[in-house]
Protein backbone atom coordinates (compact mmCIF):
# COMPACT_ATOMS: atom_id res chain seq x y z
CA UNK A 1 -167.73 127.38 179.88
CA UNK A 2 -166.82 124.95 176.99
CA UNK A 3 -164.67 126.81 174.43
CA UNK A 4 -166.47 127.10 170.38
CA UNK A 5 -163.43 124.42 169.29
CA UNK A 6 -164.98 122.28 171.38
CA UNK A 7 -168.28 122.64 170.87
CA UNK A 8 -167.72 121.96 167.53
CA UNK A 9 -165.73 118.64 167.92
CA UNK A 10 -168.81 117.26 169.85
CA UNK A 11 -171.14 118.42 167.05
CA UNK A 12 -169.42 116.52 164.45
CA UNK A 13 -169.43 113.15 167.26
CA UNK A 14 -173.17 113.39 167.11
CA UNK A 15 -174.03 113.52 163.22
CA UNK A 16 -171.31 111.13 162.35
CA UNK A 17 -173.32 108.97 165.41
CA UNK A 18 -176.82 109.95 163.92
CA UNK A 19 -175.92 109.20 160.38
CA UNK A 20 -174.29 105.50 161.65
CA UNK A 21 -177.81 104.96 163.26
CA UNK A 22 -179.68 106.02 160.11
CA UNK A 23 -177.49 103.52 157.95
CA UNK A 24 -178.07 100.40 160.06
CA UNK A 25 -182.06 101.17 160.49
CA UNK A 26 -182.41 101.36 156.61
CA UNK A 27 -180.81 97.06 156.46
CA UNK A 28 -183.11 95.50 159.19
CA UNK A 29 -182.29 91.34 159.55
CA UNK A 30 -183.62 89.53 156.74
CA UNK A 31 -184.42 92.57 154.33
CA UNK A 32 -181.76 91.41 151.34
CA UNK A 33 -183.71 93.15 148.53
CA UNK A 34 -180.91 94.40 145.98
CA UNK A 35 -177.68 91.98 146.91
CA UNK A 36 -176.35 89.87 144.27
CA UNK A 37 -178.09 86.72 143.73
CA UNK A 38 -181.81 87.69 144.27
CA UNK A 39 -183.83 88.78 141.44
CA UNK A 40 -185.93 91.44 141.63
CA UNK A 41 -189.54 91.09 142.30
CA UNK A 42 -191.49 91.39 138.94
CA UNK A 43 -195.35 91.37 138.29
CA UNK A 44 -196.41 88.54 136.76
CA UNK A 45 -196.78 89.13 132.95
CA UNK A 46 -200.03 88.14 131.48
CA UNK A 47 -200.10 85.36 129.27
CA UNK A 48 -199.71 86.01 125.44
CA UNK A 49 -203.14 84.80 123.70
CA UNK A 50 -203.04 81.52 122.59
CA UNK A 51 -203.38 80.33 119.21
CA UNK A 52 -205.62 78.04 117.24
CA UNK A 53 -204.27 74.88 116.61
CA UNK A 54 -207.47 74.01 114.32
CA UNK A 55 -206.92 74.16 110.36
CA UNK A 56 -210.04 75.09 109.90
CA UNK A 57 -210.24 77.95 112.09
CA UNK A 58 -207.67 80.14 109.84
CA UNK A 59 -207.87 80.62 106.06
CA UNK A 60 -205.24 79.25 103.67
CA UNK A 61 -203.41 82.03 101.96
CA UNK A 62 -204.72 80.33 98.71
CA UNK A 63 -208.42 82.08 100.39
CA UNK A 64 -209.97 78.62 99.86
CA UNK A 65 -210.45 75.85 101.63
CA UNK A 66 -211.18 72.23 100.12
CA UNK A 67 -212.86 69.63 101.67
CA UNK A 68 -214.45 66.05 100.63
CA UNK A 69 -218.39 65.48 101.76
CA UNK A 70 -218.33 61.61 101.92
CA UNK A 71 -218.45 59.02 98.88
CA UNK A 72 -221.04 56.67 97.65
CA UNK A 73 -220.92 53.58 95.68
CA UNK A 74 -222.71 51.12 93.09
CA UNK A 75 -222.05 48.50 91.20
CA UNK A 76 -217.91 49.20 91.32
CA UNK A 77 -218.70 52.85 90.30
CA UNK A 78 -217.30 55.15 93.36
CA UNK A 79 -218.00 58.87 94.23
CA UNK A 80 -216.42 61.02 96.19
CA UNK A 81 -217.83 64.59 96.24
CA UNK A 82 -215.44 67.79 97.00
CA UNK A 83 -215.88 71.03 98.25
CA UNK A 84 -214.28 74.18 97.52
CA UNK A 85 -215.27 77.29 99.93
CA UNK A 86 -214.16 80.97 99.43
CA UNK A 87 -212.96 81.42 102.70
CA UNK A 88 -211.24 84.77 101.64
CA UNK A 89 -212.20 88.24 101.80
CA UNK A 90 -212.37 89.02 97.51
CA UNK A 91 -214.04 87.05 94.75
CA UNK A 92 -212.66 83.86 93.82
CA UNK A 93 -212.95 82.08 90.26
CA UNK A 94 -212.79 79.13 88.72
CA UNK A 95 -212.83 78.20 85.44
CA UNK A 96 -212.26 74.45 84.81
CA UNK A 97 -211.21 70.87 86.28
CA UNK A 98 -210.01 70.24 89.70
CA UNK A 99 -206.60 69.18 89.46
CA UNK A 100 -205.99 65.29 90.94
CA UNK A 101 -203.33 63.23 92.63
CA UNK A 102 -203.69 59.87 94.25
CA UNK A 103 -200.79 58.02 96.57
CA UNK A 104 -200.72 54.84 98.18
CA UNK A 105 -200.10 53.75 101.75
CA UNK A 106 -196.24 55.04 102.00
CA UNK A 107 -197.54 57.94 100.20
CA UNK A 108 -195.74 57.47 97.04
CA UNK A 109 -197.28 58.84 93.71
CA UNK A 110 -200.03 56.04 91.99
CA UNK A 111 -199.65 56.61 88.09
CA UNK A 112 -203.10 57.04 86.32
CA UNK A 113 -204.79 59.04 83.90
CA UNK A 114 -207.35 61.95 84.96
CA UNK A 115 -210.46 61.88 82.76
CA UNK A 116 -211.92 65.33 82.86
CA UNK A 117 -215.45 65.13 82.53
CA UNK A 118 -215.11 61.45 83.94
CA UNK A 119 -217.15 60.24 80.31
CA UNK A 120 -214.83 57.14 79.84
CA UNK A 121 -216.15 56.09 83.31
CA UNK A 122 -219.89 57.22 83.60
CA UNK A 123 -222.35 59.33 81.79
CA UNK A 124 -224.10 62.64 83.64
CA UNK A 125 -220.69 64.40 84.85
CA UNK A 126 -220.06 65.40 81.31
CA UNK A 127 -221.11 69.30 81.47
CA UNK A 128 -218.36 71.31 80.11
CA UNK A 129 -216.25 73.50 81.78
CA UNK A 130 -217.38 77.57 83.32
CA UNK A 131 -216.38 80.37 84.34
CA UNK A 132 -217.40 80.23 88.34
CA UNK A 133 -217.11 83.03 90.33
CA UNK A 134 -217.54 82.97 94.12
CA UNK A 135 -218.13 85.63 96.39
CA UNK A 136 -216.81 85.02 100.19
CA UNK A 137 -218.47 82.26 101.68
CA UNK A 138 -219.64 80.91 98.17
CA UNK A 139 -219.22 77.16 97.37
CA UNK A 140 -218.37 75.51 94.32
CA UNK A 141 -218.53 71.55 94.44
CA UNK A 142 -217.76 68.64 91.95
CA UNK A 143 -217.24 65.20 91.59
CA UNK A 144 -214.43 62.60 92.00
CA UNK A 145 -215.29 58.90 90.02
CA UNK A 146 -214.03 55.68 89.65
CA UNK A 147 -214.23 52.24 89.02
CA UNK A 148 -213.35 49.20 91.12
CA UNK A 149 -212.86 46.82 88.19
CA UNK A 150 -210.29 44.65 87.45
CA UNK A 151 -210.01 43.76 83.40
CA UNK A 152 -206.42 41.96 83.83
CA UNK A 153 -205.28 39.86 86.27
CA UNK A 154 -202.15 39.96 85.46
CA UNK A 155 -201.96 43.45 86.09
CA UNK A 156 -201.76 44.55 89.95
CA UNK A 157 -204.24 46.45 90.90
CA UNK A 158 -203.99 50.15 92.17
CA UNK A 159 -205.23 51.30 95.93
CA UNK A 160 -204.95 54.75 96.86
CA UNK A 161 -204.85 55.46 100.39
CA UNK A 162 -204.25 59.47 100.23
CA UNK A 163 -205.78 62.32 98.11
CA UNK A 164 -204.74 65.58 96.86
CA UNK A 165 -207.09 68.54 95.22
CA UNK A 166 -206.06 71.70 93.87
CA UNK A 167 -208.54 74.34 92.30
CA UNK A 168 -206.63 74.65 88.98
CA UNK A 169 -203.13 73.84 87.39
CA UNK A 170 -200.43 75.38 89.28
CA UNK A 171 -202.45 76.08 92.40
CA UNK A 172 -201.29 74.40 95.58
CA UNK A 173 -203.25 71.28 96.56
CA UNK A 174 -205.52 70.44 99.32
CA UNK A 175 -205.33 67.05 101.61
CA UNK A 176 -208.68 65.88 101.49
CA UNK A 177 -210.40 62.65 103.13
CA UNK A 178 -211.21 60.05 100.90
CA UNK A 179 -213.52 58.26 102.84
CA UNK A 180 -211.81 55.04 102.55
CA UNK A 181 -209.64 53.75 100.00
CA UNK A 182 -209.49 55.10 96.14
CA UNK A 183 -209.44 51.18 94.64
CA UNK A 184 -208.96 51.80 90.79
CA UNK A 185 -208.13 48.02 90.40
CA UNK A 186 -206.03 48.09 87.57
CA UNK A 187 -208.33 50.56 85.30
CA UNK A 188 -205.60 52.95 85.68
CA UNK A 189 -207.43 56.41 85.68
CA UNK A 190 -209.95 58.59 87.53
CA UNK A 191 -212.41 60.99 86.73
CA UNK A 192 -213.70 64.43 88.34
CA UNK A 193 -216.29 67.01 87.08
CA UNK A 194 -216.17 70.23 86.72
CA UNK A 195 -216.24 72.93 89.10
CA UNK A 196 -219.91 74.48 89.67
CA UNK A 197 -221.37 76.85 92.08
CA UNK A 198 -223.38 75.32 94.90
CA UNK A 199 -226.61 76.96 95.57
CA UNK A 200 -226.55 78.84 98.41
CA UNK A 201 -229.45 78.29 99.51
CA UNK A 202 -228.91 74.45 100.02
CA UNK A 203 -226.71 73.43 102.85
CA UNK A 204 -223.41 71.75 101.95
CA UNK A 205 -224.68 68.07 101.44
CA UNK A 206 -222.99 65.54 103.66
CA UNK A 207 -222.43 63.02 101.20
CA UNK A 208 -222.65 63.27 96.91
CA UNK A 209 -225.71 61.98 95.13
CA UNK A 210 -225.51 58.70 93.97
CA UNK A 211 -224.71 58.61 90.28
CA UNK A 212 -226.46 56.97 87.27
CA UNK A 213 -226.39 53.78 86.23
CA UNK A 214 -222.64 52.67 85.08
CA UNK A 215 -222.16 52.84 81.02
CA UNK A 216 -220.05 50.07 81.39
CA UNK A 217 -220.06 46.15 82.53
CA UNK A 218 -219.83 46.12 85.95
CA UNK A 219 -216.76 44.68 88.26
CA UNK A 220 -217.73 41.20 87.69
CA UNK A 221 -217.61 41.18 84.12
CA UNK A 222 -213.85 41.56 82.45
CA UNK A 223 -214.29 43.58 79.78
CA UNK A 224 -211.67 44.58 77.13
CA UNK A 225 -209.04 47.08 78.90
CA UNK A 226 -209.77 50.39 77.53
CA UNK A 227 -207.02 52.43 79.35
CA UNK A 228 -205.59 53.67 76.22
């Protein structure tokens, strides 16, 4: 008859045994999930979306976008048509000139004189300034001019490689393509109409109308310089 002392010490043998078995079945070879130097198994996390790398596909914080729609030219008179678009969500106005800057090939700063109204350089962009409103998605377009005439050879003349537009004083300007080079020869201004609203029932026009006649000699004539 075995005694209850040791009956007991052989009780304690077998769970200490038990529990020893339990511990080496839970590490079986080549299970190493939690020991330092393995990272834990994550789910792959879904890409974020990407973004748009087009500048057309967001709006400016200005809410308008700027654009040129192709030149034309005659006789040494040039063209360059612009467009503004509301591409905001609230009305936009206007009320006046297009504000102008011109820089060369290293994009340094061209000095000239902006002719609002552009009537030292043709006739039929003389309309006077108004008060444009634009709904979202409404246009308003104008009119960049100049001349390609030289009146002084010995004065260099001026090529303009790059073009800025803003809406109005103060406003930040737009890069726009001036589809090819702005050659003022050695005139030393440039003229732009007005701001009017586009109908909207006429598609954006792919490149301006081509302007009247020139009021003055053309490029092959040297006229007196009438800069100032």
């Amino acid at each position: 008859m075995i005694s209850p002392e040791i009956a007991a010490r052989q009780a304690g043998r077998s769970l200490a045994v038990f529990a020893s078995a339990l511990a080496l079945g839970a590490c079986t070879p080549g299970d190493h999930r939690g020991r330092s130097g393995d990272a834990p198994s994550r789910p792959p996390t879904a890409p974020s979306p990407g973004v748009s790398t087009d500048p057309l596909a967001e709006c400016p914080a200005s809410g308008v976008r700027i654009r040129s729609t192709g030149s034309d030219a005659a006789m040494g008179l040039r063209a360059l048509g612009l467009e503004l678009v509301n591409c905001g969500d609230r009305p936009y106005q206007l009320n006046g000139y297009p504000v102008l800057h011109v820089y060369d090939e290293q994009r340094e700063p061209i000095m000239l004189r902006v002719v609002n109204g552009a009537k030292e350089i043709t006739s039929g962009f003389d309309q006077p300034r108004r008060k444009v409103t634009l709904a979202p998605d409404e246009r308003a377009t104008a009119v960049v001019l100049w001349r390609n005439l030289v009146t002084d050879s010995t004065v260099v003349a001026s090529t303009g490689k790059f073009l800025t537009v803003a809406p109005a004083a103060g406003q930040p300007p737009h890069e726009v393509d001036p589809d090819g080079p702005v050659d003022l020869g050695n005139t030393g201004r440039i003229g732009v109409s007005a701001w009017k609203k586009a109908d909207p029932s006429t598609p954006a026009p792919p490149r301006p109308a081509r302007p009247p006649g020139p009021s003055a000699a053309p490029s092959s004539v040297s006229p007196p310089d009438s800069r100032l």
